[in-house]
N, C-alpha and C. Protein backbone atom coordinates (compact mmCIF):
# COMPACT_ATOMS: atom_id res chain seq x y z
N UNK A 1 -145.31 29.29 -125.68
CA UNK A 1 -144.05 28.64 -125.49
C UNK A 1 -142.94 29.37 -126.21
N UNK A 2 -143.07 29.78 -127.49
CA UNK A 2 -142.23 30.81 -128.29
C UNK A 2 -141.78 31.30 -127.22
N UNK A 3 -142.51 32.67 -126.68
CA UNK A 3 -142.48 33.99 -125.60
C UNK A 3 -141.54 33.10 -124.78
N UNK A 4 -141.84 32.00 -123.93
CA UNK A 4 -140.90 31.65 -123.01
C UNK A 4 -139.60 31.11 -123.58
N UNK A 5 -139.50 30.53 -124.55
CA UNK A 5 -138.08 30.51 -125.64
C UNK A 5 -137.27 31.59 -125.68
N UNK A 6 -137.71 32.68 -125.75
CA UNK A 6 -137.05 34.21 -126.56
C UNK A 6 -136.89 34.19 -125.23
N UNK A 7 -137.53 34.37 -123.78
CA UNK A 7 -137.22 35.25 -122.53
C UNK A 7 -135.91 34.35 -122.06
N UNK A 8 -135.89 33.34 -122.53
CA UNK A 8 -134.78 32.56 -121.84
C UNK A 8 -133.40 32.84 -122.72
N UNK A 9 -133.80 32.73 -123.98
CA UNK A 9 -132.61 33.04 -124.65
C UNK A 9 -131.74 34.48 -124.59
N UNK A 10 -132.88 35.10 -124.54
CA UNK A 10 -132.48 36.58 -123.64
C UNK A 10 -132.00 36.73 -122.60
N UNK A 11 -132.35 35.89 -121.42
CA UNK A 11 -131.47 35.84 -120.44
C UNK A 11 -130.26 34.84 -120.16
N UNK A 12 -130.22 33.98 -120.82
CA UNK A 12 -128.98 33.12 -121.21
C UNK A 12 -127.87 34.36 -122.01
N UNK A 13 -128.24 34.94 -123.30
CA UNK A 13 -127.52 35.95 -123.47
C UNK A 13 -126.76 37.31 -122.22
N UNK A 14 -127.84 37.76 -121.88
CA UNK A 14 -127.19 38.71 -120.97
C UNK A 14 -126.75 38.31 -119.79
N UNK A 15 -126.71 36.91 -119.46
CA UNK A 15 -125.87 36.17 -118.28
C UNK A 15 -124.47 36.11 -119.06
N UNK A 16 -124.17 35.32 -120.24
CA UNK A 16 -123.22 35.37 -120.98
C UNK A 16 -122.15 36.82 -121.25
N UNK A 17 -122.88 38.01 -121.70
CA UNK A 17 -122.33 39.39 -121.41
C UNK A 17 -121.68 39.12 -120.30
N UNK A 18 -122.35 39.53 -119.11
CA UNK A 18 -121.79 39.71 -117.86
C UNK A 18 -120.91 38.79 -117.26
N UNK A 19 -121.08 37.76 -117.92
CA UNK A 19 -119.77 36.73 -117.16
C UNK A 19 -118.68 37.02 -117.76
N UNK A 20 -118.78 37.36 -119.26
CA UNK A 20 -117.84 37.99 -120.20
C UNK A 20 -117.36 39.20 -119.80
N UNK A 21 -118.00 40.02 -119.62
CA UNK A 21 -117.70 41.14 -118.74
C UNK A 21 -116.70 41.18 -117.31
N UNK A 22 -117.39 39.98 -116.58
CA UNK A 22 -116.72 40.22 -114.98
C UNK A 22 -115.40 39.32 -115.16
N UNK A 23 -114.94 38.31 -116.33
CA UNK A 23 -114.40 37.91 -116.56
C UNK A 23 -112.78 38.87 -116.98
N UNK A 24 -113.16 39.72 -117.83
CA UNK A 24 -112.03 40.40 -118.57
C UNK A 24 -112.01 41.45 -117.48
N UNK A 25 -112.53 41.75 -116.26
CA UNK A 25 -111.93 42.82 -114.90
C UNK A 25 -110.50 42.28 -114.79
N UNK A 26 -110.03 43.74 -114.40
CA UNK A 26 -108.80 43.77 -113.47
C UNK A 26 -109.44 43.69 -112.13
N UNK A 27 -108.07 43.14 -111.32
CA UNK A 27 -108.37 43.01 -109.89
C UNK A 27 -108.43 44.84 -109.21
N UNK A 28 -108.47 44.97 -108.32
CA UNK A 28 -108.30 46.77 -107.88
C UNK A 28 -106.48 46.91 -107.74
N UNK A 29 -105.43 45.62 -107.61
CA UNK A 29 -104.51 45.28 -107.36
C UNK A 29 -103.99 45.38 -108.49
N UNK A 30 -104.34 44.57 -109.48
CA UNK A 30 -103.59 44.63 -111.16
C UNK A 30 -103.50 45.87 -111.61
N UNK A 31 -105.06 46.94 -111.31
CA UNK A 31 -105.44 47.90 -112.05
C UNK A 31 -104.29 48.78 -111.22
N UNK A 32 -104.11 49.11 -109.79
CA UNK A 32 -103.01 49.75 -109.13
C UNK A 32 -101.43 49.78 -109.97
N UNK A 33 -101.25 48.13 -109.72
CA UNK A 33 -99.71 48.07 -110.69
C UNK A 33 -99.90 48.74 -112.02
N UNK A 34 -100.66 48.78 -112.65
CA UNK A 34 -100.90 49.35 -114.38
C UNK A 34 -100.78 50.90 -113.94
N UNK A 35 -101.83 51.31 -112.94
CA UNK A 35 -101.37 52.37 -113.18
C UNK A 35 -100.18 53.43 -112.70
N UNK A 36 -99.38 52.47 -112.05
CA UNK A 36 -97.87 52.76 -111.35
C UNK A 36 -97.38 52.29 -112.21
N UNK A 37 -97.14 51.34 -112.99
CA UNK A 37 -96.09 51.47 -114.13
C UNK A 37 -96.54 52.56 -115.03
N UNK A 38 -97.57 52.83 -115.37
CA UNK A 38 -98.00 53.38 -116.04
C UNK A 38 -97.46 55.07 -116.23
N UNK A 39 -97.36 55.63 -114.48
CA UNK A 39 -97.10 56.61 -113.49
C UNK A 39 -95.66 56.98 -114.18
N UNK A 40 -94.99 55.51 -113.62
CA UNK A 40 -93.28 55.55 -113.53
C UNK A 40 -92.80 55.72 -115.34
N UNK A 41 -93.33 54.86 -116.14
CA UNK A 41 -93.24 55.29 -117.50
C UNK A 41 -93.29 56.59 -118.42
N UNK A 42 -94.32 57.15 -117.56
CA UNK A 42 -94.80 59.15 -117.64
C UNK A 42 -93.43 59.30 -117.18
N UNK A 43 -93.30 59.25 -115.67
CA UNK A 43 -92.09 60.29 -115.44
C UNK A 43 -90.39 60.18 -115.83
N UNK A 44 -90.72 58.74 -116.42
CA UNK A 44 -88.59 58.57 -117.48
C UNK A 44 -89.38 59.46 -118.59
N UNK A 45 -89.91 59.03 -119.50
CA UNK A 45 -90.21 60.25 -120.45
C UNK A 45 -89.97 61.55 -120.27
N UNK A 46 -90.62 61.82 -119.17
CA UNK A 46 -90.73 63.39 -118.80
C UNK A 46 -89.39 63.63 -118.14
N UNK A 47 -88.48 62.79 -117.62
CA UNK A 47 -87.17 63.10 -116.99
C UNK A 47 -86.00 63.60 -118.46
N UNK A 48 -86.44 62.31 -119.38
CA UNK A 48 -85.95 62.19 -120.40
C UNK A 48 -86.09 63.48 -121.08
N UNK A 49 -87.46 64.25 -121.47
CA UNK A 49 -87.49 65.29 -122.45
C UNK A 49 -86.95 66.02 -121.59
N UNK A 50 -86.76 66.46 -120.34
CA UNK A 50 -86.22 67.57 -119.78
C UNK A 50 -85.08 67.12 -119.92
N UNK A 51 -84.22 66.38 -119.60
CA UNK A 51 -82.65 65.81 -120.04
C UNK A 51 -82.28 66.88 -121.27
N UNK A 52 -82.89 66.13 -122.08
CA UNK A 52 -82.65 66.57 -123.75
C UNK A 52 -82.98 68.20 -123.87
N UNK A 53 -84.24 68.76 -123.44
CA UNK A 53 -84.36 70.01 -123.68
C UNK A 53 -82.82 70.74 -122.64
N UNK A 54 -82.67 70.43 -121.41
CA UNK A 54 -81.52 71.30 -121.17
C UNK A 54 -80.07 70.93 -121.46
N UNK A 55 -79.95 69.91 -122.26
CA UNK A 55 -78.66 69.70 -122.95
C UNK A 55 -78.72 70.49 -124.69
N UNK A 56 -79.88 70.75 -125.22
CA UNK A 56 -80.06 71.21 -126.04
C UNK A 56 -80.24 73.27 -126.03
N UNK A 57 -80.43 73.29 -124.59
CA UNK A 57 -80.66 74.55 -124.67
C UNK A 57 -79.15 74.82 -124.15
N UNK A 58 -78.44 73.91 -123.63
CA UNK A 58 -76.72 74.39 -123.75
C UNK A 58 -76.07 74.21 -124.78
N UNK A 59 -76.44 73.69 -125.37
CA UNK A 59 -75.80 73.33 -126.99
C UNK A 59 -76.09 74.99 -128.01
N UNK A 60 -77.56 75.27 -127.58
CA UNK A 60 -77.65 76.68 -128.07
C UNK A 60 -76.95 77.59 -127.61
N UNK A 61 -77.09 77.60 -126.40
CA UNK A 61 -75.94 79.04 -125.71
C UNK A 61 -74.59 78.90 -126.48
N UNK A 62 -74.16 78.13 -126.55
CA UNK A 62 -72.76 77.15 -126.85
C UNK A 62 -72.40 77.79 -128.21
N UNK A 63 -73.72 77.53 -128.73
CA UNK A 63 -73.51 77.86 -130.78
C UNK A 63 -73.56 79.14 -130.47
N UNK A 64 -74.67 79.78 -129.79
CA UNK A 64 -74.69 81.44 -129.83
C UNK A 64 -73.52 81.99 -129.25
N UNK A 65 -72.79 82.00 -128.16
CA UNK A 65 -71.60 82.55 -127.77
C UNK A 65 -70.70 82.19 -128.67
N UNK A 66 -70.46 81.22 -128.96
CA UNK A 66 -69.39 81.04 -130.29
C UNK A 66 -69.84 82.17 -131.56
N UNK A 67 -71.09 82.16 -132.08
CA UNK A 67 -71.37 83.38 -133.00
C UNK A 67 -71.09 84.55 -132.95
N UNK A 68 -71.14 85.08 -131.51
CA UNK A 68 -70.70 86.10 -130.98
C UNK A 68 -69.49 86.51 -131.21
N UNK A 69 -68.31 85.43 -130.87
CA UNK A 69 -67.15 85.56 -130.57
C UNK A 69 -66.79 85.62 -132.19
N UNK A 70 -67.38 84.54 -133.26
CA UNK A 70 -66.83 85.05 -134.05
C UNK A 70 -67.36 86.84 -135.48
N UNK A 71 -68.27 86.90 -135.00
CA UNK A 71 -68.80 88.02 -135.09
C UNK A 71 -67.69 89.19 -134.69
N UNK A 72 -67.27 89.47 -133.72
CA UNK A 72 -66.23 90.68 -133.02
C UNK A 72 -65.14 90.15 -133.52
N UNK A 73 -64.71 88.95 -133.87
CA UNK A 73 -63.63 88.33 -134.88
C UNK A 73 -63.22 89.25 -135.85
N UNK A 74 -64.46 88.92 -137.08
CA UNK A 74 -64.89 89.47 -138.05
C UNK A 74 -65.03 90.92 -138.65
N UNK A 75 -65.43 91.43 -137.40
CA UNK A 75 -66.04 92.89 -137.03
C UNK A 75 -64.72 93.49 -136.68
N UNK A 76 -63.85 93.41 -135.83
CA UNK A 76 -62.39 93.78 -135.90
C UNK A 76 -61.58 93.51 -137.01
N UNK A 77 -61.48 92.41 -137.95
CA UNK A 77 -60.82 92.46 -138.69
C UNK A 77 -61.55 93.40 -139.69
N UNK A 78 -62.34 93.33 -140.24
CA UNK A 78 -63.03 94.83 -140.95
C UNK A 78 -62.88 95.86 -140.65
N UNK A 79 -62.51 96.29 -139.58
CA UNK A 79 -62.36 97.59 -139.39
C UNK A 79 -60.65 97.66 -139.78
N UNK A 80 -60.00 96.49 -139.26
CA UNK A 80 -58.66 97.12 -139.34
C UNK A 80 -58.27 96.81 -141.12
N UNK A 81 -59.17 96.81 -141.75
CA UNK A 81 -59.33 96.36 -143.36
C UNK A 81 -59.31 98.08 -143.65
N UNK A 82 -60.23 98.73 -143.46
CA UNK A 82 -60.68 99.81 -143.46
C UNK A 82 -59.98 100.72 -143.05
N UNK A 83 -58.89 100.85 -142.04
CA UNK A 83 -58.06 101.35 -140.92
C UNK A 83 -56.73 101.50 -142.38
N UNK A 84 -56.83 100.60 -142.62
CA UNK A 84 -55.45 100.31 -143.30
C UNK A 84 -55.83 100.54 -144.94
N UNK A 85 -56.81 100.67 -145.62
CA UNK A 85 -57.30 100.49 -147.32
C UNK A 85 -57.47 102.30 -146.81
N UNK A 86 -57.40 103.35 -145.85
CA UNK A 86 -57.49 104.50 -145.68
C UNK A 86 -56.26 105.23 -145.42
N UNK A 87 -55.22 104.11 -144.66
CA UNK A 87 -54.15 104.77 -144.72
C UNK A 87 -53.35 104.71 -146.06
N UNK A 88 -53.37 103.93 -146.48
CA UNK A 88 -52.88 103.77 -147.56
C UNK A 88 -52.98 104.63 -149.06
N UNK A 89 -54.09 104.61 -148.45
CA UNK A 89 -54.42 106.28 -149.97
C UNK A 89 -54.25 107.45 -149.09
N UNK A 90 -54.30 107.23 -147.78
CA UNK A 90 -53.55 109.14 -147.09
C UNK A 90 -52.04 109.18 -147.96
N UNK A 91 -51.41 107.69 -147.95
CA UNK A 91 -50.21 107.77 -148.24
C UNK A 91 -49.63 108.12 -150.03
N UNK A 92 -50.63 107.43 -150.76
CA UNK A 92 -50.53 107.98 -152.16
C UNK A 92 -50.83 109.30 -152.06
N UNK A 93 -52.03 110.45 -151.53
CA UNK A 93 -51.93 111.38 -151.16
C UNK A 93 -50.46 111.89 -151.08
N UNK A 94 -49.55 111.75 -150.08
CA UNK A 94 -48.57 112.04 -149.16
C UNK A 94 -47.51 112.26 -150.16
N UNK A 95 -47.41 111.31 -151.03
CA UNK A 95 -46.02 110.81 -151.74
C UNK A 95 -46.06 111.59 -153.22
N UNK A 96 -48.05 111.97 -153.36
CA UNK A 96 -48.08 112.53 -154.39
C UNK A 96 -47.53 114.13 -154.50
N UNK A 97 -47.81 114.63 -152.91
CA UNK A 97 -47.39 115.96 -153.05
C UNK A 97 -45.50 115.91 -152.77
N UNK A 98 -45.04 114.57 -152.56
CA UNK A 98 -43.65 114.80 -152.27
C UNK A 98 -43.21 115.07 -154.25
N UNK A 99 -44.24 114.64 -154.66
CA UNK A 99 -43.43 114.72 -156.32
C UNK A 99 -43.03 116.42 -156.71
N UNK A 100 -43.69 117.58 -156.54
CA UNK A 100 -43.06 119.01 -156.63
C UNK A 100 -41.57 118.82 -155.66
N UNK A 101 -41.15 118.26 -154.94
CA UNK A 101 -40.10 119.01 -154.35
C UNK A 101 -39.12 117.87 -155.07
N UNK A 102 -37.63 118.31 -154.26
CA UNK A 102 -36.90 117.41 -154.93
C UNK A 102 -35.68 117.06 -154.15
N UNK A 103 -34.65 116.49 -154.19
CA UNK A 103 -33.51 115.78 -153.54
C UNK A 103 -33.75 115.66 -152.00
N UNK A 104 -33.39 116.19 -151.14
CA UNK A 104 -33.47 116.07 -149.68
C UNK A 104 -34.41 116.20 -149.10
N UNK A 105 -35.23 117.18 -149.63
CA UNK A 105 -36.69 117.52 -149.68
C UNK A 105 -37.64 116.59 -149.45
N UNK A 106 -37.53 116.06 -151.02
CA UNK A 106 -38.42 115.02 -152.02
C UNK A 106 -38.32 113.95 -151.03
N UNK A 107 -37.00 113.22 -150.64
CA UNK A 107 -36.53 111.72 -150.02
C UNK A 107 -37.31 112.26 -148.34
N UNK A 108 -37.18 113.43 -147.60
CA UNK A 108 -37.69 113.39 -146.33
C UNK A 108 -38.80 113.07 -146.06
N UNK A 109 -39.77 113.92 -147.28
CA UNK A 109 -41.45 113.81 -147.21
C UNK A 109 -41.60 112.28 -148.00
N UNK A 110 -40.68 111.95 -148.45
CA UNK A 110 -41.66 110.23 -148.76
C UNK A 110 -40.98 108.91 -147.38
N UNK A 111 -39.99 109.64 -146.53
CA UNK A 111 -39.85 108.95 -145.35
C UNK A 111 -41.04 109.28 -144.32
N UNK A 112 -41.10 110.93 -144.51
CA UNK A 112 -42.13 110.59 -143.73
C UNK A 112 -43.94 110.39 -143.95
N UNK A 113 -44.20 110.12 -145.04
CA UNK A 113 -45.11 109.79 -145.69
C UNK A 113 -44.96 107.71 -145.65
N UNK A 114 -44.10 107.50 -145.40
CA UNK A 114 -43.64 106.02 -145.62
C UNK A 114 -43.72 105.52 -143.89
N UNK A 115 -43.27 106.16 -143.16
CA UNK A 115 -43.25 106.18 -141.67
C UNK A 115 -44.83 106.33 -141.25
N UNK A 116 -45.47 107.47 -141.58
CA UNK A 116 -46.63 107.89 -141.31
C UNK A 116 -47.85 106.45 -141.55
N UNK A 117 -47.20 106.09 -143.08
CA UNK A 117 -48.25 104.68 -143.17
C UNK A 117 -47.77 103.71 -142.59
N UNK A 118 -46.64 102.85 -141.88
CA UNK A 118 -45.90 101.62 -140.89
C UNK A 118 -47.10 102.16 -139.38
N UNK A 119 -47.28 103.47 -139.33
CA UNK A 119 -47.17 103.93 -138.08
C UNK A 119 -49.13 103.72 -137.77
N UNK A 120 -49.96 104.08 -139.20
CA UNK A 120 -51.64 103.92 -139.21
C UNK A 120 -51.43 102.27 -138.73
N UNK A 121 -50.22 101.54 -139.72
CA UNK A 121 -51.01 99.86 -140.09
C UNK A 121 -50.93 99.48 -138.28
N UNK A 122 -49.71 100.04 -137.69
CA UNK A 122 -49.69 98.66 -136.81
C UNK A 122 -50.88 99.59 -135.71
N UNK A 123 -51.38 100.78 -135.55
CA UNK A 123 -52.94 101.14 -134.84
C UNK A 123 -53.32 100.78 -135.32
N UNK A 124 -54.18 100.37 -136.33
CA UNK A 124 -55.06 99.48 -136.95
C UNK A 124 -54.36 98.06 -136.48
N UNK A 125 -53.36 97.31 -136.48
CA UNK A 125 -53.67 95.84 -135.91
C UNK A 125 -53.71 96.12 -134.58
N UNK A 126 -53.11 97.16 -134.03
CA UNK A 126 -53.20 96.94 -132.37
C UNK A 126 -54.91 97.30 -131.88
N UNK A 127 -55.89 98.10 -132.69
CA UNK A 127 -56.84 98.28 -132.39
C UNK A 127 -57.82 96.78 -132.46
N UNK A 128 -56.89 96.38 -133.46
CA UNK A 128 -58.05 94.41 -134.26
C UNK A 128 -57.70 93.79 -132.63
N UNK A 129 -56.58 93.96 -132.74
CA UNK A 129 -55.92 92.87 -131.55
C UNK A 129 -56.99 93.31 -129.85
N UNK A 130 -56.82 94.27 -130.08
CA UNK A 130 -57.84 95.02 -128.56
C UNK A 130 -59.16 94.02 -129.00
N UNK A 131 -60.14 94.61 -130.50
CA UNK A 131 -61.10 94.26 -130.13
C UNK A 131 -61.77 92.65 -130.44
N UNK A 132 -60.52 91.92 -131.13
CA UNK A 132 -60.64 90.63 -131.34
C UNK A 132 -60.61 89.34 -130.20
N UNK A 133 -61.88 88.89 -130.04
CA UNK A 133 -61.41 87.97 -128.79
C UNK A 133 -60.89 86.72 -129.11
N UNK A 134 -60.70 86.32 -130.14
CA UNK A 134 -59.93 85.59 -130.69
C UNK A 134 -58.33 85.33 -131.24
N UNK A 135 -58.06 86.62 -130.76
CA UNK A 135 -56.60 87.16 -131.21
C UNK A 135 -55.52 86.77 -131.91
């Protein structure tokens, strides 16, 4: 009688499983909608990260062309730094050899030693101005 106790309780149990089991199914209908929302939820995400990645990869171009621009900014004004910190000692040069001569002499070579440097500075800004796109 035991033996027939245990076989029943055993099968009272695994009737219980399975009703438990067929109980917590989706229909083939529920399981469809789950996995179409499921579907449609994937693809806003995925609309979404692509959104963001190509507003972000214009935001980069955006920063990088601006770097650029101010880069050749930069890069022109250095040179015409250079353009001009060179003329300027041609011109101490210039004025130094006007010191041997003297009256009409002396005053011509520091005009034109004085002319000569008005004449480097503004090629040097007109060269910044060419290569500055910022002008």
């Amino acid at each position: 009688m035991n033996a027939n106790l245990t076989g029943r309780a055993v099968s009272v149990l695994v009737f219980t499983l399975l009703l438990g089991t067929a109980c917590s199914r989706q229909s083939p209908v529920e399981t469809q909608a789950d996995v179409n929302k499921a579907q449609a939820e994937g693809n806003r995400d995925v609309a979404k990260a692509q959104s963001e990645a190509v507003d972000a990869t214009a935001g980069a171009r955006e920063d990088v062309a601006d770097a650029r621009t101010e880069l050749a900014s930069d890069s022109a004004k250095a040179q015409q730094d250079v353009a001009v910190t060179a003329a300027e000692a041609e011109h101490k040069v210039a004025v130094a050899r006007c010191g041997s001569m003297t009256g009409a002499q002396r005053d011509a070579c520091k005009n034109e030693a004085d002319a000569r440097l008005q004449a480097d500075k503004a090629h040097a800004e007109t060269n910044r101005v060419a290569a500055d796109p910022q002008k």
